[in-house]
Protein backbone atom coordinates (compact mmCIF):
# COMPACT_ATOMS: atom_id res chain seq x y z
CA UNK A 1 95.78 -137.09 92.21
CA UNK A 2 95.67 -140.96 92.57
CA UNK A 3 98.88 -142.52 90.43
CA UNK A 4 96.47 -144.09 87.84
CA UNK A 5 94.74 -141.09 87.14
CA UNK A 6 98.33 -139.46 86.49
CA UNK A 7 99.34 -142.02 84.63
CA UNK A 8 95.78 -141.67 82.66
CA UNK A 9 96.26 -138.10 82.07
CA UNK A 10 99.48 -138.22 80.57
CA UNK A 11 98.07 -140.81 78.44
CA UNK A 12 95.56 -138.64 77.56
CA UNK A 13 98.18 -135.52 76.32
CA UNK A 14 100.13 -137.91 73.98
CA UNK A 15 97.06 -136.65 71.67
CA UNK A 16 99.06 -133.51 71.15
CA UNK A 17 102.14 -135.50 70.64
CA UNK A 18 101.13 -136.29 66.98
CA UNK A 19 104.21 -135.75 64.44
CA UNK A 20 105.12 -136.32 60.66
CA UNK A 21 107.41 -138.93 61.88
CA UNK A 22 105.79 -140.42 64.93
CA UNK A 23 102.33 -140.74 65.97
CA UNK A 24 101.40 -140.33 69.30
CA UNK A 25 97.94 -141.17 70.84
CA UNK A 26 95.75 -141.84 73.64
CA UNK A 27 92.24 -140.73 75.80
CA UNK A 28 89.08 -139.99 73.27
CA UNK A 29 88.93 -138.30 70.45
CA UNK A 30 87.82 -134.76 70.57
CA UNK A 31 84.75 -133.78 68.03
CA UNK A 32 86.33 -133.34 64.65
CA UNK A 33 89.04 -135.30 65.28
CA UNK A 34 89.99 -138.41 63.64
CA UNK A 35 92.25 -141.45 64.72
CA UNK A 36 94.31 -142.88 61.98
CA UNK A 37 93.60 -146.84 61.04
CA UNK A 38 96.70 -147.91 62.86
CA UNK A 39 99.02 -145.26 65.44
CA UNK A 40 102.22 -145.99 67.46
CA UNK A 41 101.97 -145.17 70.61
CA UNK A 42 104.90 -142.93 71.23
CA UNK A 43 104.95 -143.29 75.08
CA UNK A 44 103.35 -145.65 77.51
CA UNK A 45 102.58 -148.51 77.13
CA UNK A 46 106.02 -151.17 75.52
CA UNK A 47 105.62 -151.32 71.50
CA UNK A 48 101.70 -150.82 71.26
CA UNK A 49 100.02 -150.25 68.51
CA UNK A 50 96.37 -148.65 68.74
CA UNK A 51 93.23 -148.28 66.18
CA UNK A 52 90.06 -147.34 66.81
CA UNK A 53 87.19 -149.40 65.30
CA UNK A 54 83.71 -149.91 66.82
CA UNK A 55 84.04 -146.80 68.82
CA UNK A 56 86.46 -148.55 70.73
CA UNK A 57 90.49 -148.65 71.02
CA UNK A 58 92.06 -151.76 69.95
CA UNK A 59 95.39 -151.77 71.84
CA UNK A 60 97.94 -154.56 70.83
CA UNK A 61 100.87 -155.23 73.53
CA UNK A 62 103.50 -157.17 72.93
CA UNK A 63 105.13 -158.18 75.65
CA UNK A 64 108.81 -158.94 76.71
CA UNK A 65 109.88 -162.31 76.36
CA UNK A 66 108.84 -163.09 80.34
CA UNK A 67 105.57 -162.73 78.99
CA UNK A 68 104.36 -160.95 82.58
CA UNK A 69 102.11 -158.00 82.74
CA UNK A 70 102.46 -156.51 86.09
CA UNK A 71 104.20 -153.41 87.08
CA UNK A 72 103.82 -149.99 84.84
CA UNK A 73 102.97 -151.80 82.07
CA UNK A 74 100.00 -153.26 84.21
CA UNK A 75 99.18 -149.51 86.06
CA UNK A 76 98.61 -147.90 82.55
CA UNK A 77 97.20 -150.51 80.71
CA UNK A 78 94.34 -149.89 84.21
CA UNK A 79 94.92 -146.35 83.37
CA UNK A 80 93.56 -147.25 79.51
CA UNK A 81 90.93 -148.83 80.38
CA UNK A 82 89.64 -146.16 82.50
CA UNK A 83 89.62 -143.99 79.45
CA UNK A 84 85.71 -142.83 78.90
CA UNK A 85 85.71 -144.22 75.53
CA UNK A 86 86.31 -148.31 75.88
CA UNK A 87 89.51 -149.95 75.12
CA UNK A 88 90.02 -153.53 74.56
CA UNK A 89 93.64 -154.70 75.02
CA UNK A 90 94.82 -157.32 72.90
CA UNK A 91 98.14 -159.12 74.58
CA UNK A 92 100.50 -160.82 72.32
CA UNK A 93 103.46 -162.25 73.83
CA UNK A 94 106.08 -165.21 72.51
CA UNK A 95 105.58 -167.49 75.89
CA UNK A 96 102.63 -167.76 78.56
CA UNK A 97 100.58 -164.94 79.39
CA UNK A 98 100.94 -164.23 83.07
CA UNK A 99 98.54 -161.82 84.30
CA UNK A 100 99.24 -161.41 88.26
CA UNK A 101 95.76 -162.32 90.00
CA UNK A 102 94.39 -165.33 87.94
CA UNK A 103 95.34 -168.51 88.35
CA UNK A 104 95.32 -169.51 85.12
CA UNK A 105 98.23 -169.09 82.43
CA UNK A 106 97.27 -168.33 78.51
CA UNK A 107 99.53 -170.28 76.15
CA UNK A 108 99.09 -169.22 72.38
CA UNK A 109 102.07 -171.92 71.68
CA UNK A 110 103.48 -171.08 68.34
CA UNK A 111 100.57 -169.65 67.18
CA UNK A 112 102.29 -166.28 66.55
């Protein structure tokens, strides 16, 4: 098995994860199942927070104060998005965005 799809399928089990006092989620819904408006993820991906809307995941990262997404935090969020049902990330993060591969920086400023 190929590290993103590990990474992907222990994504996937957090489903079963779900507590009274923590929420964990990720991978599709099974039939009769139903994500709540806004879940922590317990594990995975650094302070997320997911809802579903659309028939999509809405996945908001905030990042560390470096602002970089690279690393694990890069290999699952490629794991995510190669969930069957579609997941847009949303990346929040206090200074420039710095996504390894593009040239170009994202500054929100203040913004947040």
């Amino acid at each position: 098995m190929e590290p993103l799809d590990e990474i992907a399928a222990r994504l996937n089990a957090q489903l079963h994860d779900i507590s009274a006092d923590e929420t964990g989620f990720a991978g599709p819904l099974r039939p009769g199942e139903h994500l709540p408006s806004v879940a922590v993820v317990a594990h995975g991906l650094p302070q997320p927070l997911a809802s579903h809307t659309g028939g999509a995941y809405q996945c908001l990262l905030f990042l560390g104060e470096e602002g970089r997404l690279d690393g694990e935090v890069l290999a699952e969020l490629h794991a995510l998005l190669r969930q069957p049902v579609p997941v847009l990330p949303l990346l929040v993060s206090g200074r420039a965005l710095q996504v390894p591969g593009f040239d170009t920086v994202i500054d929100a400023g203040d913004e947040l």
